[in-house]
Protein backbone atom coordinates (compact mmCIF):
# COMPACT_ATOMS: atom_id res chain seq x y z
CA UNK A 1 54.02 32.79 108.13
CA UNK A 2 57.60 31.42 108.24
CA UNK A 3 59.11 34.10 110.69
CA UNK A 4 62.09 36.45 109.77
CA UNK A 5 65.41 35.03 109.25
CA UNK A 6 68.20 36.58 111.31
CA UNK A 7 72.15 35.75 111.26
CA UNK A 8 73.86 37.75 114.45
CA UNK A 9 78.13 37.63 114.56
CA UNK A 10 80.32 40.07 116.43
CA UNK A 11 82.85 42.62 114.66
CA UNK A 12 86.01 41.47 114.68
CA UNK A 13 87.48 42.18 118.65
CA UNK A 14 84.24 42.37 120.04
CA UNK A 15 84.61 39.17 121.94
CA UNK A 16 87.57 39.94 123.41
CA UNK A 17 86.30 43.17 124.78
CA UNK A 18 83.58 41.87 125.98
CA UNK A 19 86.02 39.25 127.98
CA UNK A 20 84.07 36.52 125.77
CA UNK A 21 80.86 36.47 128.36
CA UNK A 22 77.50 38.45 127.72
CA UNK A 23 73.74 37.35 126.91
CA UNK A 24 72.97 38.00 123.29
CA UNK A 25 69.46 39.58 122.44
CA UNK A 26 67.84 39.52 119.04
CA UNK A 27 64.88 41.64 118.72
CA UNK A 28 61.80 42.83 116.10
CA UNK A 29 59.84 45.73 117.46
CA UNK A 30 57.35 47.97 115.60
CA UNK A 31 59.63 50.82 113.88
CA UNK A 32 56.66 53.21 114.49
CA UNK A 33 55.19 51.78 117.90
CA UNK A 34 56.73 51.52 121.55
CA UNK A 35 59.96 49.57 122.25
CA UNK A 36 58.43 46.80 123.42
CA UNK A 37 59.51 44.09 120.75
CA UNK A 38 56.75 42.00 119.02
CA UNK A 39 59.72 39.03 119.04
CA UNK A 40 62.58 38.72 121.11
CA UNK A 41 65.46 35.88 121.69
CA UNK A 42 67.89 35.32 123.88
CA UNK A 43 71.03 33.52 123.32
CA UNK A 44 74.35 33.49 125.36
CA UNK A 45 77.49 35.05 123.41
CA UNK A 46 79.33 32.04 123.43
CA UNK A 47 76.31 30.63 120.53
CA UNK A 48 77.71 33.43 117.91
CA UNK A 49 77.89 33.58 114.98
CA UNK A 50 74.11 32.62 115.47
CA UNK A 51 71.00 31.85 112.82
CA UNK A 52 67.49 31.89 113.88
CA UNK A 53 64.03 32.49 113.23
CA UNK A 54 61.98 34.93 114.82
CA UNK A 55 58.14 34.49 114.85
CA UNK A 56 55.12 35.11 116.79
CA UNK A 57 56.27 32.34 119.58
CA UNK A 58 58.69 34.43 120.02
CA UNK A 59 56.12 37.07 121.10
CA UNK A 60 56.51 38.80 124.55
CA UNK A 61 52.64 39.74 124.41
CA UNK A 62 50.57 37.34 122.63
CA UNK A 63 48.16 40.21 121.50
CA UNK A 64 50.80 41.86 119.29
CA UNK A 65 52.84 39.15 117.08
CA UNK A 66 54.80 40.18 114.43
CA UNK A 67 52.94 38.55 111.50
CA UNK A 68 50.45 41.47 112.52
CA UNK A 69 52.91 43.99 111.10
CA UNK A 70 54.17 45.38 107.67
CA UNK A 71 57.61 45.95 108.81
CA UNK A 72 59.94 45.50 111.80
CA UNK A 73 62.85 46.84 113.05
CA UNK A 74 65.42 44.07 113.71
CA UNK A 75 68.49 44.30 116.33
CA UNK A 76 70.82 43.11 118.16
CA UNK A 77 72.42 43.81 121.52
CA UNK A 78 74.94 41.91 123.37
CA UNK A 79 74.27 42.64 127.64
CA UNK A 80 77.77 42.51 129.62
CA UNK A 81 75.62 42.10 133.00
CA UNK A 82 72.88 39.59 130.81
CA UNK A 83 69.75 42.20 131.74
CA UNK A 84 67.50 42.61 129.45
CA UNK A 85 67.59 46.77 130.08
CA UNK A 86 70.13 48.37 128.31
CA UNK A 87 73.60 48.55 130.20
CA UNK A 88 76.13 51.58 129.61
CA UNK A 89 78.55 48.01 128.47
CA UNK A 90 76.32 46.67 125.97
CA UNK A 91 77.76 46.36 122.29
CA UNK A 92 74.90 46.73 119.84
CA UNK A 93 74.31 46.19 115.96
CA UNK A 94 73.04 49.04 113.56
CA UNK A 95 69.01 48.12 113.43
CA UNK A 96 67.92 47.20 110.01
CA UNK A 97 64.13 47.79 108.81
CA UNK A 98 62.64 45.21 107.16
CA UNK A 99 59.50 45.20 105.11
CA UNK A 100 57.14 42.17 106.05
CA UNK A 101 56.82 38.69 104.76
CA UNK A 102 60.81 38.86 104.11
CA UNK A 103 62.15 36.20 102.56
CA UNK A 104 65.64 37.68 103.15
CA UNK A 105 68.41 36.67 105.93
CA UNK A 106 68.60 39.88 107.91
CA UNK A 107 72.21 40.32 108.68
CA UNK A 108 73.70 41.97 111.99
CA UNK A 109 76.96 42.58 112.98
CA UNK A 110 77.12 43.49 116.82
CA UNK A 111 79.85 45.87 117.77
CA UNK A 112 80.05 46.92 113.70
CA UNK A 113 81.40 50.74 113.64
């Protein structure tokens, strides 16, 4: 499996409210099974606009990968404080369901309205 493609940017004046510091977190997560996310980057803001690869290294639990699923839901979330849990500052992107193996770029715009 070659992993799901993701490109992550910020809406234009997103940086700038965000004073230009945050963690960046890109996740995949089961759309019909807990939050936990089967894969799950981190990046600092300063990397955006950003293109990776999420795959089963990218696992938090190595007994549920995402190659194991059909579909994912993939997002984004920008942390003001860098926690992982969410913070009432956070800037997110819409989620986008994808069905699995994608061949597609998955495109998320953090802070989009």
């Amino acid at each position: 499996p070659g992993g799901l493609r993701v490109r992550v940017r910020l809406a234009p004046g997103v940086a700038e409210r965000l004073g230009g510091r945050g963690t960046v977190f890109v996740m995949a997560r089961d759309p019909d099974g807990p939050p936990m996310p089967v894969a799950a980057e981190r990046h600092d803001l300063a990397a955006l606009p950003l293109e990776i690869v999420l795959d089963d290294a990218d696992s938090p639990m190595p007994t549920r990968v995402l190659s194991q699923l059909e579909a994912v839901l993939v997002s984004a979330r920008v942390s003001a404080g860098g926690s992982v849990e969410r913070g009432p500052d956070d800037v997110e992107a819409a989620p986008v369901r994808v069905e699995l193996p994608s061949d597609d770029v998955v495109e998320l715009v953090i802070g989009a309205e």
